[in-house]
Protein backbone atom coordinates (compact mmCIF):
# COMPACT_ATOMS: atom_id res chain seq x y z
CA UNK A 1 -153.79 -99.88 88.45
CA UNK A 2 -150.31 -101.63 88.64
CA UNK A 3 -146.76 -101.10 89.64
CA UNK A 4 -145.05 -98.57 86.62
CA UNK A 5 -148.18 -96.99 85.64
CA UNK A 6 -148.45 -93.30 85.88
CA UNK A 7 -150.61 -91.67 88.23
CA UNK A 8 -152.22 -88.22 89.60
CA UNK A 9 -154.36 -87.19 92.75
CA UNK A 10 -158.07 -87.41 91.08
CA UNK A 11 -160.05 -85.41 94.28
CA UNK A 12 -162.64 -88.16 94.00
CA UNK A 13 -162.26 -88.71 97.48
CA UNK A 14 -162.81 -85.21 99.24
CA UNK A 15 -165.32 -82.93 98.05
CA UNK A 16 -164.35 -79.58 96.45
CA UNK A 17 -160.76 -81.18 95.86
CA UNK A 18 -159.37 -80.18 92.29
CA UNK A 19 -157.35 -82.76 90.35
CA UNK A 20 -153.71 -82.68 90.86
CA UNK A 21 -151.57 -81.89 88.03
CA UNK A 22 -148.31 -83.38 89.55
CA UNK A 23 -147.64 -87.35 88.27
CA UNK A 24 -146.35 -90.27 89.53
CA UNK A 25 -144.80 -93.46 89.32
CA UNK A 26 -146.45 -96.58 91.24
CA UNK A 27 -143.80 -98.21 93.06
CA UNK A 28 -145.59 -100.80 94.78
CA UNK A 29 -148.91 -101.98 95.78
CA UNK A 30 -150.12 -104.00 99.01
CA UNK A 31 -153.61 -105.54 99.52
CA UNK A 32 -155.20 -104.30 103.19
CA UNK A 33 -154.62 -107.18 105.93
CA UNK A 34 -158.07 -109.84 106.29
CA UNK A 35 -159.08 -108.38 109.65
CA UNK A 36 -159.24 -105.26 108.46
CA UNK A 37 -161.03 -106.22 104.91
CA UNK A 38 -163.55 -108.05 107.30
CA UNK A 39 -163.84 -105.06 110.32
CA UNK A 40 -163.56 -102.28 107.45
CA UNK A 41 -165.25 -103.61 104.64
CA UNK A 42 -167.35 -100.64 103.44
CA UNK A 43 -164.00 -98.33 103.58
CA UNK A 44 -161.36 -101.23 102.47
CA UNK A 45 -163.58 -101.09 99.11
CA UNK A 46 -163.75 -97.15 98.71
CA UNK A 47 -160.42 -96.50 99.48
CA UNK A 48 -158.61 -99.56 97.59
CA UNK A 49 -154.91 -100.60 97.97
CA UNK A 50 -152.37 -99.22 99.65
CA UNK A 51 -150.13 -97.36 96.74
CA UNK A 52 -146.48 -96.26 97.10
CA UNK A 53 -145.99 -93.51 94.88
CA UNK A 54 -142.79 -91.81 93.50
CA UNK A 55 -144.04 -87.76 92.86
CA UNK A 56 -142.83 -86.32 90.03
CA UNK A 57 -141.29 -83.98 92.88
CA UNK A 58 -139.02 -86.93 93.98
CA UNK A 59 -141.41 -87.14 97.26
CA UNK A 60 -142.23 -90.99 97.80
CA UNK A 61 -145.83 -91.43 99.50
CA UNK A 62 -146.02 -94.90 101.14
CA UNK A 63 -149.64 -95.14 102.20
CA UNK A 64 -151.83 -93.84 99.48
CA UNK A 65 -155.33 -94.75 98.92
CA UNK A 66 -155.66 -96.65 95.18
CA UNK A 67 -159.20 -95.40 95.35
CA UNK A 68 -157.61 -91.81 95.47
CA UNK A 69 -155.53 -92.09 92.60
CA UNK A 70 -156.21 -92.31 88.70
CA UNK A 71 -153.95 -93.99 86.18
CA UNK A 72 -152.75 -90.95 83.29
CA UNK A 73 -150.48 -93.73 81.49
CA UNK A 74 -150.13 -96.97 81.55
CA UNK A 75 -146.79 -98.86 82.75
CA UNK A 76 -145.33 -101.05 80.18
CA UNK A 77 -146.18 -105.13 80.39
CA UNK A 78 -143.91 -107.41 79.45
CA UNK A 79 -146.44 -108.26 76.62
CA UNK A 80 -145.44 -104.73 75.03
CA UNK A 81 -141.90 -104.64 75.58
């Protein structure tokens, strides 16, 4: 997952939770500070990232999980422009 790419809710994370069939745009993506990857480390790797996402509803979500998202379409890289 990168900034650009196209995302939805995938309901991997919570039980009984259907995908989403709103999109969004990644905005921006922070790694999780080293005392928390070191207190944390069992959840830092299940939940991933920290994602800002633009909704396709123009709400922006700051603090999403990576690990709760999955990519629809890929954002373009300067390779393919």
């Amino acid at each position: 997952m990168k900034v650009g790419d196209l995302v939805r809710q995938s309901g991997q994370m919570v039980k009984g939770l259907k995908v989403s069939t709103r999109v969004g745009l990644v905005l921006a993506m922070q790694e999780h500070p080293e005392w928390m990857k070191e207190r944390h480390e069992g959840w830092v790797d299940l939940l991933g990232r920290t994602v800002t996402v633009l909704w396709s509803n123009g709400k922006v979500h700051e603090t999403y999980a990576e690990g709760a998202l999955e990519v629809v379409s890929e954002g373009m890289t300067d390779e393919s422009r």
